[in-house]
Protein backbone atom coordinates (compact mmCIF):
# COMPACT_ATOMS: atom_id res chain seq x y z
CA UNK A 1 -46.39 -84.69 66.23
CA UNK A 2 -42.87 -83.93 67.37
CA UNK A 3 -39.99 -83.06 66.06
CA UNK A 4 -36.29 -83.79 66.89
CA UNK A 5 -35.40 -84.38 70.02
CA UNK A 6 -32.45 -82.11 70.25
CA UNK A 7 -34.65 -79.00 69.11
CA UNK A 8 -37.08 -77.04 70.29
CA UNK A 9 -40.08 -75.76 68.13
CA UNK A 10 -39.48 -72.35 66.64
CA UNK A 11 -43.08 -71.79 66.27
CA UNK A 12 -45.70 -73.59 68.76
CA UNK A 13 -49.29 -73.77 68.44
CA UNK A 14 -51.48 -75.74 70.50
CA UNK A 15 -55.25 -75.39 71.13
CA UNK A 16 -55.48 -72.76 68.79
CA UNK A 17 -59.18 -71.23 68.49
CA UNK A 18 -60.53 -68.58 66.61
CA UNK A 19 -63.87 -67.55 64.07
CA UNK A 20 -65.69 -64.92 62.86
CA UNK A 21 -68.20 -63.35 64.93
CA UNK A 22 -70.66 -66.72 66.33
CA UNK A 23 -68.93 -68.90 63.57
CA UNK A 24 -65.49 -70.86 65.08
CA UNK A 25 -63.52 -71.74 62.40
CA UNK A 26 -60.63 -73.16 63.88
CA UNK A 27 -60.93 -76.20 66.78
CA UNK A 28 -57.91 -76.49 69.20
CA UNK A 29 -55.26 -76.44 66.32
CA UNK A 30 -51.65 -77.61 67.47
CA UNK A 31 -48.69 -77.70 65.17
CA UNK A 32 -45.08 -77.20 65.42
CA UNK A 33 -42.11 -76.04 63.40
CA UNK A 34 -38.78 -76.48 63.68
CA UNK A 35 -35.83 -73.89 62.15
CA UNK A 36 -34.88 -74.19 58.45
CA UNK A 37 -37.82 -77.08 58.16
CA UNK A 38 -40.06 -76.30 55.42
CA UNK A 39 -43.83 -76.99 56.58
CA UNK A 40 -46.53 -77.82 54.32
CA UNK A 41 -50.25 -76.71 55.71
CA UNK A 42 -52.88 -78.60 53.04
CA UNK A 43 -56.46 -79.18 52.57
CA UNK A 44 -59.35 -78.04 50.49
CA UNK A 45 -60.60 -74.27 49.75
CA UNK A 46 -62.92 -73.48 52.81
CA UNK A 47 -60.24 -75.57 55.53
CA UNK A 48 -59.10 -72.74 57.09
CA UNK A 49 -56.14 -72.49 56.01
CA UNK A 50 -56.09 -68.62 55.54
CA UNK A 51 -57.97 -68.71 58.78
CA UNK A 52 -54.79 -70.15 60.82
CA UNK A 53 -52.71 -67.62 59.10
CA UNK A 54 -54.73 -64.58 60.20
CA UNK A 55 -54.71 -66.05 63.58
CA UNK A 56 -51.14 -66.38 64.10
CA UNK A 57 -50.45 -63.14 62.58
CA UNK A 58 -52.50 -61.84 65.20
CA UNK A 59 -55.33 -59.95 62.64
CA UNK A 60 -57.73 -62.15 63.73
CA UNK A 61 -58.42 -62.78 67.86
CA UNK A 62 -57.81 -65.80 68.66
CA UNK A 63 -57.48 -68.08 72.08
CA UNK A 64 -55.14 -70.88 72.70
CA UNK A 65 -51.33 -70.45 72.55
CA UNK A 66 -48.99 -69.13 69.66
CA UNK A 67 -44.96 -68.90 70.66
CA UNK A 68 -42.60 -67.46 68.49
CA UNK A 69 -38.83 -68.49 69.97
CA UNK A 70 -40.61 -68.98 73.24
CA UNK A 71 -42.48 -65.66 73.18
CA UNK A 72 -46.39 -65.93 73.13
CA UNK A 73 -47.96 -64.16 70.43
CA UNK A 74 -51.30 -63.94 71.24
CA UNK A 75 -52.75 -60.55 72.65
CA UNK A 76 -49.82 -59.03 70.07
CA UNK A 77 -51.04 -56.91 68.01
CA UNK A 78 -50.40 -57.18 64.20
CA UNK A 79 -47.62 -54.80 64.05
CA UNK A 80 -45.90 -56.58 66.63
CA UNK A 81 -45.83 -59.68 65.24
CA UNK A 82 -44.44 -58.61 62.03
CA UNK A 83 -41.62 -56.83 64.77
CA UNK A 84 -40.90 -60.66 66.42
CA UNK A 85 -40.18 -61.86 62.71
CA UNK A 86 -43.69 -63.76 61.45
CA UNK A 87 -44.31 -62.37 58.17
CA UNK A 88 -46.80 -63.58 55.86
CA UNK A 89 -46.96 -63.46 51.78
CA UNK A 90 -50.37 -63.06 51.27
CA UNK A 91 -53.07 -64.74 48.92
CA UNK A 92 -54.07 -62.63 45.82
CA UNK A 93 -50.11 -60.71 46.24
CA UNK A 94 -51.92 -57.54 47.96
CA UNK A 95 -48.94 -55.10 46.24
CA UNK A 96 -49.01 -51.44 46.28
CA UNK A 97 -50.25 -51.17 42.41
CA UNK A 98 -49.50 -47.59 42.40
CA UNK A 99 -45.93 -47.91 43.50
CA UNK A 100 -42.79 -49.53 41.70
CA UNK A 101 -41.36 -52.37 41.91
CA UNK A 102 -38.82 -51.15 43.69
CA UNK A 103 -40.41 -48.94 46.46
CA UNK A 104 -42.75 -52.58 47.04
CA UNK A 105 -40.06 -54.09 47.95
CA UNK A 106 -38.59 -51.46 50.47
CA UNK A 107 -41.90 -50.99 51.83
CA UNK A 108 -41.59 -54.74 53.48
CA UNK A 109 -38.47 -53.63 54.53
CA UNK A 110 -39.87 -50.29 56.42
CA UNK A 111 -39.71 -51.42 59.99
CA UNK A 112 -36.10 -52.15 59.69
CA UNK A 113 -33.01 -49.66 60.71
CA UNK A 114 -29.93 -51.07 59.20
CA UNK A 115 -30.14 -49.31 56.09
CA UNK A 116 -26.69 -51.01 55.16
CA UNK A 117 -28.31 -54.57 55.23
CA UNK A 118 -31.50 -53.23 53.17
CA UNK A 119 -29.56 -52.15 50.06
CA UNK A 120 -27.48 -55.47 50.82
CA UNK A 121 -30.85 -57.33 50.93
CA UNK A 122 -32.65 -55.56 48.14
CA UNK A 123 -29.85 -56.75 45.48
CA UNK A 124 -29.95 -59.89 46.58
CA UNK A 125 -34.05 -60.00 46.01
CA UNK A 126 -32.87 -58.70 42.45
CA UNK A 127 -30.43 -61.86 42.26
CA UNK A 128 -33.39 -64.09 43.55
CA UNK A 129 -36.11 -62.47 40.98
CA UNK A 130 -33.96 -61.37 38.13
CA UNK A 131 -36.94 -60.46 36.29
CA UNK A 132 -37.47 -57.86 39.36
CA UNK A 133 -34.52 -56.92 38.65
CA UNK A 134 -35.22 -55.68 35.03
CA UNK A 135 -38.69 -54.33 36.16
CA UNK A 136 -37.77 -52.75 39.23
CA UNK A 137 -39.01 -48.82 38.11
CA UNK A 138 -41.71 -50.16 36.52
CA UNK A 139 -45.61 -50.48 38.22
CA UNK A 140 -46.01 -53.44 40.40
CA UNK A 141 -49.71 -53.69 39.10
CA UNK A 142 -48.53 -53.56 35.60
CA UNK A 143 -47.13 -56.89 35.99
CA UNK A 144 -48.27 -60.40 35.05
CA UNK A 145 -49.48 -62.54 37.64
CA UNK A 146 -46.37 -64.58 38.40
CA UNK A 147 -44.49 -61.37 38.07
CA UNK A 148 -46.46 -60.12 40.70
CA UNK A 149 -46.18 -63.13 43.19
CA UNK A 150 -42.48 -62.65 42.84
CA UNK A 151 -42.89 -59.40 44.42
CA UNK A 152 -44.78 -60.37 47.53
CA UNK A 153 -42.70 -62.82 47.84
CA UNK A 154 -39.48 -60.50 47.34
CA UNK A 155 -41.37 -57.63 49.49
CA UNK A 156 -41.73 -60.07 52.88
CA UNK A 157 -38.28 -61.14 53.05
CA UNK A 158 -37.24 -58.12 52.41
CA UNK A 159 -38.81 -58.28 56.41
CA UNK A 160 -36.12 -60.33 56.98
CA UNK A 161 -38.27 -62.97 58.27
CA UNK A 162 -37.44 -65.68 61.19
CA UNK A 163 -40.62 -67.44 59.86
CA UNK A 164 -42.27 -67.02 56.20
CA UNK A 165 -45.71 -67.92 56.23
CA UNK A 166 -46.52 -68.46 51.83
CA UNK A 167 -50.05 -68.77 51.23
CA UNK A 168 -51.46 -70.69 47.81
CA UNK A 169 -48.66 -69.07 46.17
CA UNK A 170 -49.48 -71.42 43.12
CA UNK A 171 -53.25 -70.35 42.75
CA UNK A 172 -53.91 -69.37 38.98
CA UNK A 173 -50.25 -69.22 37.74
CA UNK A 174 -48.12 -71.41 35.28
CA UNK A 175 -46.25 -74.62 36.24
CA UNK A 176 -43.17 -72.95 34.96
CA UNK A 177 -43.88 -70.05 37.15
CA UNK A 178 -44.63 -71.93 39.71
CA UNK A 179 -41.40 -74.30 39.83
CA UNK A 180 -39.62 -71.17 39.97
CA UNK A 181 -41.02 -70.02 43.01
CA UNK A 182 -40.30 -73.41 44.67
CA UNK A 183 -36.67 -73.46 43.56
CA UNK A 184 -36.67 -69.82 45.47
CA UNK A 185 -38.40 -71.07 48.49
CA UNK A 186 -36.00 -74.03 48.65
CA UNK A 187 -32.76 -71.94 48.21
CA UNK A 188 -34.08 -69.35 51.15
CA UNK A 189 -34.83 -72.27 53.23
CA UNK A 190 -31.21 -73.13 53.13
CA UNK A 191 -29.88 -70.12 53.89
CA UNK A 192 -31.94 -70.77 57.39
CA UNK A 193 -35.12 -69.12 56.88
CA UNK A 194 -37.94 -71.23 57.99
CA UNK A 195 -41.39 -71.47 55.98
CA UNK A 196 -44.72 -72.67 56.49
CA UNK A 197 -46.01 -73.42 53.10
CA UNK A 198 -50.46 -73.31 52.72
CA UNK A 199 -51.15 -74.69 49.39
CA UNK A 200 -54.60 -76.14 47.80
CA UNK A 201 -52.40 -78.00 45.62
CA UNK A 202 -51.04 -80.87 47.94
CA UNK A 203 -49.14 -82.91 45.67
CA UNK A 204 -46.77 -79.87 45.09
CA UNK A 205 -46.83 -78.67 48.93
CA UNK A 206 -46.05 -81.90 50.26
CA UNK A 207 -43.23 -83.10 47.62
CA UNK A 208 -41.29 -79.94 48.22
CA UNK A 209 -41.86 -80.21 52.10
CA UNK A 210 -40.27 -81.83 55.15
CA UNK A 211 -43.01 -82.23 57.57
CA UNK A 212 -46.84 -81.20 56.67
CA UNK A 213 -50.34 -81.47 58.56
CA UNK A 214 -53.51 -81.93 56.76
CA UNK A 215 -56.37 -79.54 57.76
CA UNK A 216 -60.49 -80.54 57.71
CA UNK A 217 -62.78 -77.72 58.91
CA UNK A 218 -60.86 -76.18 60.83
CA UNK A 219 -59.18 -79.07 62.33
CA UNK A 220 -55.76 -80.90 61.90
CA UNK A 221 -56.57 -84.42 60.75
CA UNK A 222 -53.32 -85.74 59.15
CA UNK A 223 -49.83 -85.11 60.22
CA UNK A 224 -46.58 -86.36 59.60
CA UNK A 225 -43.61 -86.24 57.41
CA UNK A 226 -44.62 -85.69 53.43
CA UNK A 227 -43.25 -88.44 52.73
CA UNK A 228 -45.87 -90.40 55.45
CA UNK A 229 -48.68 -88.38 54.21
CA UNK A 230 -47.98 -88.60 50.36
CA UNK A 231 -48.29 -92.93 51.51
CA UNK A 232 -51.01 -92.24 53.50
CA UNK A 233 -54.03 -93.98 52.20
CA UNK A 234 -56.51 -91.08 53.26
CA UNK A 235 -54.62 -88.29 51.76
CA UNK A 236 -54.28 -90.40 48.72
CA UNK A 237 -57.98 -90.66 48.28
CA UNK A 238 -59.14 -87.26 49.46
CA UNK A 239 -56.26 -85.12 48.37
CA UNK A 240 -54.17 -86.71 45.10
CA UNK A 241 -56.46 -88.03 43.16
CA UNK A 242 -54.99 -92.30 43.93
């Protein structure tokens, strides 16, 4: 599917490939994603949805094409993906435990130089999380769960990310929780940054998204606005329950 005319893609993927070991789990995935949209990437546990994500992020090998702002990503290395902007908040949070609140946060920010902009950045995460804020010397793994997913979500854009990659940021936490993470997502996204939301649970990916695609075993199926694939007959059915 394309986008605008008047754009080009920030992020381009097209005949994406990649498995683990003799299994393929992905089959010549193409997607693209325009600045500031917000991107919902759906389908069931098992889609390969994480799958996608490793492969763009370079940690697992992949063939096909991946361009960042016009620069192709794959061959990169992990590291140097992260460095062109690409950063990913993981499934299950993945925090230091160990560590503060605080010193997660600056470790997302650790390949950056502009020490200036960190502090700047870091109080705004505390603005954006106010409960971080309040917890900030205390153990990230003390934490509840949503407490925690505030975090990783504080931690990468404390990357200061050209593209945030969120995945199933919902999974086992409370509605309330939840629709405060959205709001979040929604106020970064208009301050320019753009996000590529995975979620198991469509009917909250695709009502808080612009555009979305619709993954089946490793292949895109559906794509098209949310609104086009909330309507969508075969989304309806296999996805929301209608």
């Amino acid at each position: 599917m394309t986008g605008p005319p008047d754009r080009q893609p920030l992020l381009a993927v097209h005949g994406l490939n990649a498995g683990y070991g003799q299994m393929q789990a992905l089959h010549e995935v193409s997607l693209q994603i325009y600045p500031a949209e917000m991107v919902a990437l759906v389908g069931s546990n098992g889609a390969g949805k994480t799958t996608l994500l490793r492969a763009l992020s370079c940690v697992l090998p992949c063939t096909g094409s991946v361009r960042l702002n016009g620069h192709e990503l794959v061959g990169m290395t992990p590291d140097q993906v992260f460095g062109r902007g690409l950063v990913q908040v993981p499934e299950g949070r993945q925090l230091f435990d160990r560590m503060s609140v605080r010193d997660n946060l600056l470790m997302g920010a650790h390949r950056r130089a502009d020490a200036a902009a960190v502090a700047t950045d870091l109080d705004r995460m505390y603005a954006l999380f106010p409960t971080l804020a309040q917890r900030r010397h205390q153990l990230a793994g003390s934490m509840s769960g949503g407490e925690q997913q505030m975090c990783a979500m504080a931690r990468a854009l404390m990357a200061a990310p050209v593209l945030l990659m969120v995945d199933e940021m919902s999974l086992g936490l409370a509605p309330v929780v939840v629709e405060q993470l959205m709001d979040v997502l929604a106020a970064i996204r208009r301050d320019g940054v753009t996000i590529l939301l995975v979620e198991q649970d469509v009917q909250l990916a695709l009502s808080n998204a612009d555009r979305g695609y619709v993954l089946e075993t490793g292949r895109v199926v559906h794509e098209g606005t949310a609104r086009q694939l909330i309507d969508d007959p075969a989304v309806q059915n296999a996805y929301l329950g209608l």
